[in-house]
Protein backbone atom coordinates (compact mmCIF):
# COMPACT_ATOMS: atom_id res chain seq x y z
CA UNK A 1 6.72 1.80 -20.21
CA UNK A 2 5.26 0.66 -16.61
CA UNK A 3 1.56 2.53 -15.82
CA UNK A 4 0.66 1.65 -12.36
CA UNK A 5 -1.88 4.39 -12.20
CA UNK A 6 -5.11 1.79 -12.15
CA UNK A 7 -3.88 0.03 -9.37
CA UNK A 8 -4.15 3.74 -6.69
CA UNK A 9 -6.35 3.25 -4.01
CA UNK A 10 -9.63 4.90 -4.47
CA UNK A 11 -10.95 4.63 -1.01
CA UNK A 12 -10.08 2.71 1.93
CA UNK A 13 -12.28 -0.27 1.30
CA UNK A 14 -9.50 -1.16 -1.56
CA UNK A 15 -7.03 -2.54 1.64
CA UNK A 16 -9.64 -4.97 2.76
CA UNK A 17 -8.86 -7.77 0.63
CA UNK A 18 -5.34 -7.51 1.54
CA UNK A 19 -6.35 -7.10 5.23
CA UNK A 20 -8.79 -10.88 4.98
CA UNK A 21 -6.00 -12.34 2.93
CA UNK A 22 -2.35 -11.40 5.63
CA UNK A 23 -4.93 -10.88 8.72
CA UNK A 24 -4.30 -7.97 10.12
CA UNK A 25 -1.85 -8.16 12.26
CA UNK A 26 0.63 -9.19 9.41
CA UNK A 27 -1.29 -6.56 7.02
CA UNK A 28 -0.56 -3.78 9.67
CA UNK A 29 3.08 -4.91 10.31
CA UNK A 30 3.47 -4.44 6.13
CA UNK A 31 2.07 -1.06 6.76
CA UNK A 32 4.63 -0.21 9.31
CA UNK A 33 7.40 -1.13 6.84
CA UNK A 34 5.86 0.77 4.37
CA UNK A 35 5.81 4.17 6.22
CA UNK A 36 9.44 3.94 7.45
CA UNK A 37 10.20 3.76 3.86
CA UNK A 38 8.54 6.92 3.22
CA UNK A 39 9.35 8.58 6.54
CA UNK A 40 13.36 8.13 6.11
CA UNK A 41 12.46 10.24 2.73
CA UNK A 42 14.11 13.75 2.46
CA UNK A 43 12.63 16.59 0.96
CA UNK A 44 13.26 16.41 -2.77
CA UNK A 45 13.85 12.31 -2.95
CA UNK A 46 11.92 10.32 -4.52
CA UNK A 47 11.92 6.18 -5.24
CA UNK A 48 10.92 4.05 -8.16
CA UNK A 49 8.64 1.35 -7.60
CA UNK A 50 10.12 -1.62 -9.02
CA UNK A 51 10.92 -5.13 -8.15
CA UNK A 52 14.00 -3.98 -6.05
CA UNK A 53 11.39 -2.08 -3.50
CA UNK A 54 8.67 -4.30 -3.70
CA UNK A 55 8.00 -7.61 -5.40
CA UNK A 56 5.31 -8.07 -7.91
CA UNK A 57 2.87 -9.87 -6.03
CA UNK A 58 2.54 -7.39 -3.15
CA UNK A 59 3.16 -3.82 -5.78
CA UNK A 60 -0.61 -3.54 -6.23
CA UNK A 61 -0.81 -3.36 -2.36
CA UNK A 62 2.30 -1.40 -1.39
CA UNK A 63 0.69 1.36 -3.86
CA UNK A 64 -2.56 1.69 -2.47
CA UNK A 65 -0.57 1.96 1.10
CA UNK A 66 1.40 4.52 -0.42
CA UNK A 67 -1.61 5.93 -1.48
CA UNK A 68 -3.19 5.74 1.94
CA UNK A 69 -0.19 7.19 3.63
CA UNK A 70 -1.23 10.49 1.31
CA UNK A 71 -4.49 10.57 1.94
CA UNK A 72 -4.44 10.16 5.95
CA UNK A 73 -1.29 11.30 7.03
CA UNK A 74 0.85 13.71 4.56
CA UNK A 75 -0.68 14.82 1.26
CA UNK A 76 1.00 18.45 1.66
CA UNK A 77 4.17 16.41 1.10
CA UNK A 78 4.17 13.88 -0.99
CA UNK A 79 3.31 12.74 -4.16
CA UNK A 80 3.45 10.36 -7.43
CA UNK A 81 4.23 10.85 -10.58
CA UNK A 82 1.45 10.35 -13.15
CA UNK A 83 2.70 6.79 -14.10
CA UNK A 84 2.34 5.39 -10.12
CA UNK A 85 6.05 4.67 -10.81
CA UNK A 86 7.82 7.26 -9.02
CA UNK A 87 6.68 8.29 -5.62
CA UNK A 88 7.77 11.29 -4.43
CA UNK A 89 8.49 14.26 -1.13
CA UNK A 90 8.07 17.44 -2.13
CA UNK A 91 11.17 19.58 -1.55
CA UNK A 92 10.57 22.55 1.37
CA UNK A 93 9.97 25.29 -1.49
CA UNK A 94 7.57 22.82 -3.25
CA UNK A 95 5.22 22.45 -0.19
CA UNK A 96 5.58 26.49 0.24
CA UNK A 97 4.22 26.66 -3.01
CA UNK A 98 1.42 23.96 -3.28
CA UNK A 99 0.84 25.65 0.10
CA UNK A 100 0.24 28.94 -1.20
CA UNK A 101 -1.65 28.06 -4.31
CA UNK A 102 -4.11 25.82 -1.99
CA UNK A 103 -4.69 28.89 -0.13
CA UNK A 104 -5.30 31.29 -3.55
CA UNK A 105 -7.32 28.95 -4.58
CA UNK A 106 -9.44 28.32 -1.72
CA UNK A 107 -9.80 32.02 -1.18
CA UNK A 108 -11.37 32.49 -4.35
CA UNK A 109 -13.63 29.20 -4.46
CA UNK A 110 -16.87 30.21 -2.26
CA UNK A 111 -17.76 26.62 -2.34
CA UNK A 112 -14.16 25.27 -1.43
CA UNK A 113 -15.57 24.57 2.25
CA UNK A 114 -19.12 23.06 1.01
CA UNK A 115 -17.06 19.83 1.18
């Protein structure tokens, strides 16, 4: 079985060497392609990330954008699986519930705002 999971992006300095090696012009154009994937994504639909998405030379980096995307933009709404394999938009009652739980837990974590 695929495990993708050590290739997630641990902070934005892991784009970088992608950035130096396309330039970034051509890195940020990737990017764009990347996000209209995700943003023609319903709620409830997921995708596998396998050679008919994304080719194996460019997976490592189409994960960490993935990854980015979360991070920056939407991570109310989407998610992976634990694998890397399967990335994933919460369907509407999902997000209502992380939503909730977020909010329970936050209320009763005094140091939830320490940052």
């Amino acid at each position: 079985m695929t495990d993708n999971s050590h290739l997630r992006m641990h902070n934005h300095e892991d784009l970088r060497p992608f950035m130096q090696k396309m330039g970034n012009k051509e890195f940020f154009q990737y990017c764009e392609k990347v996000f209209s994937i995700i943003e023609k994504l319903q709620p409830g639909q997921s995708f596998e990330i396998n050679n008919k998405i994304v080719k194996d030379e460019n997976r490592e980096m189409f994960i960490k954008i993935l990854h980015c995307f979360i991070i920056d933009f939407n991570f109310k709404k989407y998610t992976f699986n634990n694998t890397y394999t399967i990335f994933r938009r919460y369907g509407k009652e999902e997000s209502l519930q992380l939503e909730s739980a977020r909010r329970i837990n936050k209320a009763g974590d005094p140091k939830a705002d320490a940052g």
